[in-house]
Protein backbone atom coordinates (compact mmCIF):
# COMPACT_ATOMS: atom_id res chain seq x y z
CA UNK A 1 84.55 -29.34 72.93
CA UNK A 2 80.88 -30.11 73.82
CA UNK A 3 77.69 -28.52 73.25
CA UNK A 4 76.77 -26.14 75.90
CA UNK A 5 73.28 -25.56 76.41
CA UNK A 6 73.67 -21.90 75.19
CA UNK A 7 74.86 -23.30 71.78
CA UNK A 8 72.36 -25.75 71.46
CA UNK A 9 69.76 -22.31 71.64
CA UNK A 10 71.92 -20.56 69.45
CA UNK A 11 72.22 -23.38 67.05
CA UNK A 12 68.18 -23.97 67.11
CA UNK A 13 67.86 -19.98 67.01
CA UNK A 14 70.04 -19.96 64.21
CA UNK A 15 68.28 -22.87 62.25
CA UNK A 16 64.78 -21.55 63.28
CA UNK A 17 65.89 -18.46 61.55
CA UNK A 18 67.12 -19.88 58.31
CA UNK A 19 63.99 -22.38 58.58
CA UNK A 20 61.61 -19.00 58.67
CA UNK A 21 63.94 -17.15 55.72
CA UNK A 22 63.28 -20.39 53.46
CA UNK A 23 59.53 -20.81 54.37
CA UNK A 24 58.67 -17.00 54.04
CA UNK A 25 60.71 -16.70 50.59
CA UNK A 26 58.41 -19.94 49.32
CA UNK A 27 55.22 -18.40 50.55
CA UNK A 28 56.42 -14.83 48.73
CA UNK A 29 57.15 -17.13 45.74
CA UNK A 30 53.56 -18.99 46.25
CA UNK A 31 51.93 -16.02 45.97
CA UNK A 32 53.58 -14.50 43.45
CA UNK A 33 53.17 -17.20 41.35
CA UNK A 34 49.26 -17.26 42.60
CA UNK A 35 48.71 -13.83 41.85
CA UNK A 36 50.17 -14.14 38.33
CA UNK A 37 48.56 -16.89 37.51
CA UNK A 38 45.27 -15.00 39.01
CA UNK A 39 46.40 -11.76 36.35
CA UNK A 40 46.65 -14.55 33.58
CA UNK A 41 43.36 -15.89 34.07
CA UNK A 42 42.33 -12.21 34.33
CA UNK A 43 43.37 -11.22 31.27
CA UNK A 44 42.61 -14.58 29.63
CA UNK A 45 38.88 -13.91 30.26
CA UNK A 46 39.31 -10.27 29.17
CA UNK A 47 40.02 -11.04 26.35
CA UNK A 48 37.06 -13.25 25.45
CA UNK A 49 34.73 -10.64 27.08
CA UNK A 50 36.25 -8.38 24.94
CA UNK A 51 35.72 -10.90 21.44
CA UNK A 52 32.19 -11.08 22.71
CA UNK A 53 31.40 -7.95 23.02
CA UNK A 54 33.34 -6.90 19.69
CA UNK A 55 30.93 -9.65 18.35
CA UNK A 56 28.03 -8.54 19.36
CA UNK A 57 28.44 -5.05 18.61
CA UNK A 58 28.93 -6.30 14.99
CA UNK A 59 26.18 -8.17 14.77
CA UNK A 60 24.31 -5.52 16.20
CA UNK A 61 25.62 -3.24 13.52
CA UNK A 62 24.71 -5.68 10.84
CA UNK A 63 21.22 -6.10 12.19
CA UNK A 64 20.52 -2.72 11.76
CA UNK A 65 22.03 -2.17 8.09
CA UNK A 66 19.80 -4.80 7.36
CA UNK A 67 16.68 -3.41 9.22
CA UNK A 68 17.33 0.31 7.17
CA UNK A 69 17.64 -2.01 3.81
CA UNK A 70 14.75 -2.94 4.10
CA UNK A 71 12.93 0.03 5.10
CA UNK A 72 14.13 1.79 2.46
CA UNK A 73 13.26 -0.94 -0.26
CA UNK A 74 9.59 -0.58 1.45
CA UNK A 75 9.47 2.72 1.18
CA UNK A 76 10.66 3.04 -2.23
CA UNK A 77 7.95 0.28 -3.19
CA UNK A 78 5.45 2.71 -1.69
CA UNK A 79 6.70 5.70 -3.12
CA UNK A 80 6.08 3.58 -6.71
CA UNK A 81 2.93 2.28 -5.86
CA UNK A 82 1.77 6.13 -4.45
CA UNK A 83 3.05 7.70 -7.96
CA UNK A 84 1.45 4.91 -9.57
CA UNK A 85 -1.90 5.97 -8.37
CA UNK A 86 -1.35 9.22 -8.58
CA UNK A 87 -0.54 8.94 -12.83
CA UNK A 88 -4.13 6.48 -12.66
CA UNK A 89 -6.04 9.42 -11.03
CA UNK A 90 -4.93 11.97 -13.12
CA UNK A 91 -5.64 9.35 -15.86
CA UNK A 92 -8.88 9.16 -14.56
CA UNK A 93 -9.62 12.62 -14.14
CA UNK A 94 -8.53 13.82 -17.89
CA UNK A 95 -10.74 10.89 -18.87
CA UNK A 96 -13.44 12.21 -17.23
CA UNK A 97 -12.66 15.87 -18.47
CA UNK A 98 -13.13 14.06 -22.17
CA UNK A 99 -15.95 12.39 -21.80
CA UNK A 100 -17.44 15.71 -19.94
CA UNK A 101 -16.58 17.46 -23.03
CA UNK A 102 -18.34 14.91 -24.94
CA UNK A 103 -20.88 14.52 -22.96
CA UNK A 104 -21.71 18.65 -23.48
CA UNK A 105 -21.42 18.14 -26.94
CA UNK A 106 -24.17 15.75 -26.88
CA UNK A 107 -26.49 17.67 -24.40
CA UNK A 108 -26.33 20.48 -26.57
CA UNK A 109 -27.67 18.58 -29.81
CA UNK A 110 -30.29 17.03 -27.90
CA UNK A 111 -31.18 20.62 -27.06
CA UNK A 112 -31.36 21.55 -30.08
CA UNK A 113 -33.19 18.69 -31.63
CA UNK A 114 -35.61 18.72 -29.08
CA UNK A 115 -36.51 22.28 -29.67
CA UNK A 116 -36.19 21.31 -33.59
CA UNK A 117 -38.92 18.48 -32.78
CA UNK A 118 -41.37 20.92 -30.52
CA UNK A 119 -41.37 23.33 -32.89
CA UNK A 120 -42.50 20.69 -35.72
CA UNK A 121 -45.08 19.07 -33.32
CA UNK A 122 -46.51 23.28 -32.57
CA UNK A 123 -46.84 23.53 -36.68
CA UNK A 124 -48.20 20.43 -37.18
CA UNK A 125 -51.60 21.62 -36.54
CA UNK A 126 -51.80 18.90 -33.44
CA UNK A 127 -53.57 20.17 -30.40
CA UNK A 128 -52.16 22.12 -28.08
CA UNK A 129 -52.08 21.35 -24.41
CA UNK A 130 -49.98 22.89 -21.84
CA UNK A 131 -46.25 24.12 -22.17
CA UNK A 132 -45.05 20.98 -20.84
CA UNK A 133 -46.70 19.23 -23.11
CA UNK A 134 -45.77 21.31 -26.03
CA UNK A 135 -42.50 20.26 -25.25
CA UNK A 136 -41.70 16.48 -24.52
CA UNK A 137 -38.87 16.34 -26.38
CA UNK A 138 -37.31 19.27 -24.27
CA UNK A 139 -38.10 17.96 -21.02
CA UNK A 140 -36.47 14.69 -22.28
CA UNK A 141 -33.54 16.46 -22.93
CA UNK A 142 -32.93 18.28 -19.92
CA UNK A 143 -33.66 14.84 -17.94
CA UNK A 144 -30.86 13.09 -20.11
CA UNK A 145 -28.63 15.78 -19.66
CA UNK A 146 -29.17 15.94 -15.78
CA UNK A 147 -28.93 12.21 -15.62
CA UNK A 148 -25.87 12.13 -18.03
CA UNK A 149 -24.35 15.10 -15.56
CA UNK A 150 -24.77 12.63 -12.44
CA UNK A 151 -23.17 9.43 -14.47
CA UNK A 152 -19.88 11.41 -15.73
CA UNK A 153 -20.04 12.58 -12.02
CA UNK A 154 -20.53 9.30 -10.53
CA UNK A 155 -18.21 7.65 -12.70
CA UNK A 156 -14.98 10.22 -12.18
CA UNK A 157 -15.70 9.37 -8.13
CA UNK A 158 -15.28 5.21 -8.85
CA UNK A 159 -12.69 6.05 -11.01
CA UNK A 160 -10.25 8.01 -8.42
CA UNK A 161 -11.55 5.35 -5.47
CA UNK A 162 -10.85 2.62 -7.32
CA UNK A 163 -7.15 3.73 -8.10
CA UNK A 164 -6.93 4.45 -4.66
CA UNK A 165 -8.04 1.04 -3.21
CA UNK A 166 -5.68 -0.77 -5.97
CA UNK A 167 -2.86 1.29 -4.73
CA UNK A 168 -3.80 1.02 -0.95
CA UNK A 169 -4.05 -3.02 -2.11
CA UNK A 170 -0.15 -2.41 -3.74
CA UNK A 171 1.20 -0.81 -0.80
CA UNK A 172 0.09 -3.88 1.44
CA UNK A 173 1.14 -6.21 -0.82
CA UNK A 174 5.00 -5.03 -0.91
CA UNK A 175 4.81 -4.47 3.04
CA UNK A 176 3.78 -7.95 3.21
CA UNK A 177 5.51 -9.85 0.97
CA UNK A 178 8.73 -11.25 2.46
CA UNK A 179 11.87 -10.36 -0.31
């Protein structure tokens, strides 16, 4: 038996087929393996985009815990330092109600001894000059009462500025100071 030409095709067909089976099966095995590997890597990454981002959001979360701690520790501080001033001025102003009190108490007997010492200088048998001069001790009365009036007035203002600037001092202090 010999090899006819037509055999020899059919042989080469026959092997060119079984040649293109075996190469197309390894290329559909290449790129199934490539396209696994590609959905590994995929997914590898994934998941460290998705640790990231799980660890930034908690960070982010902590951040702000932290930042509403400590607004709320500096606005308690203020609220302390703002009712501290608050009990100082009303300090302050029932202090200055007192001393007004006083103070009335001690216009009104100068009053009265003044009028007590005019009406011993008018029978004294001293001479008599005009009304104002009839009464010194009067007009000296009136002018420490008026200037008394303007130091209880004067005072009562420093008082409630100054317990304002202490607690405006306060409040920048705790705003300031790292804790």
């Amino acid at each position: 038996m010999g090899v006819t030409p037509q055999s020899k095709a059919l042989l080469f067909l026959a092997s060119a087929l079984v040649i293109a089976a075996l190469v197309g099966g390894g290329v559909a095995i290449y790129r199934s393996g490539h396209s696994a590997g590609e959905e590994g890597e995929r997914k590898t990454w994934q998941a460290k985009w998705n640790e990231e981002a799980t660890r930034l959001a908690t960070a982010r979360t902590k951040a702000e815990q932290k930042a509403r701690e400590e607004e709320l520790r500096r606005q308690s501080e203020i609220d302390e330092v703002r009712d501290h001033a608050q009990e100082e001025i009303a300090q302050a102003q029932a202090d200055a109600a007192a001393a007004g009190i006083e103070s009335g108490r001690l216009r009104e007997q100068a009053r009265r001894l003044a009028a007590r010492a005019s009406q011993c200088a008018s029978g004294s048998g001293a001479p008599q000059g005009g009304p104002a001069a009839e009464q010194p001790a009067v007009v000296l009365a009136d002018l420490l009462s008026r200037a008394d009036e303007s130091a209880g007035e004067l005072a009562a203002a420093y008082d409630r500025a100054r317990a304002s600037g202490l607690a405006c001092e306060r409040a920048y202090i705790s705003l300031t100071q790292p804790h």
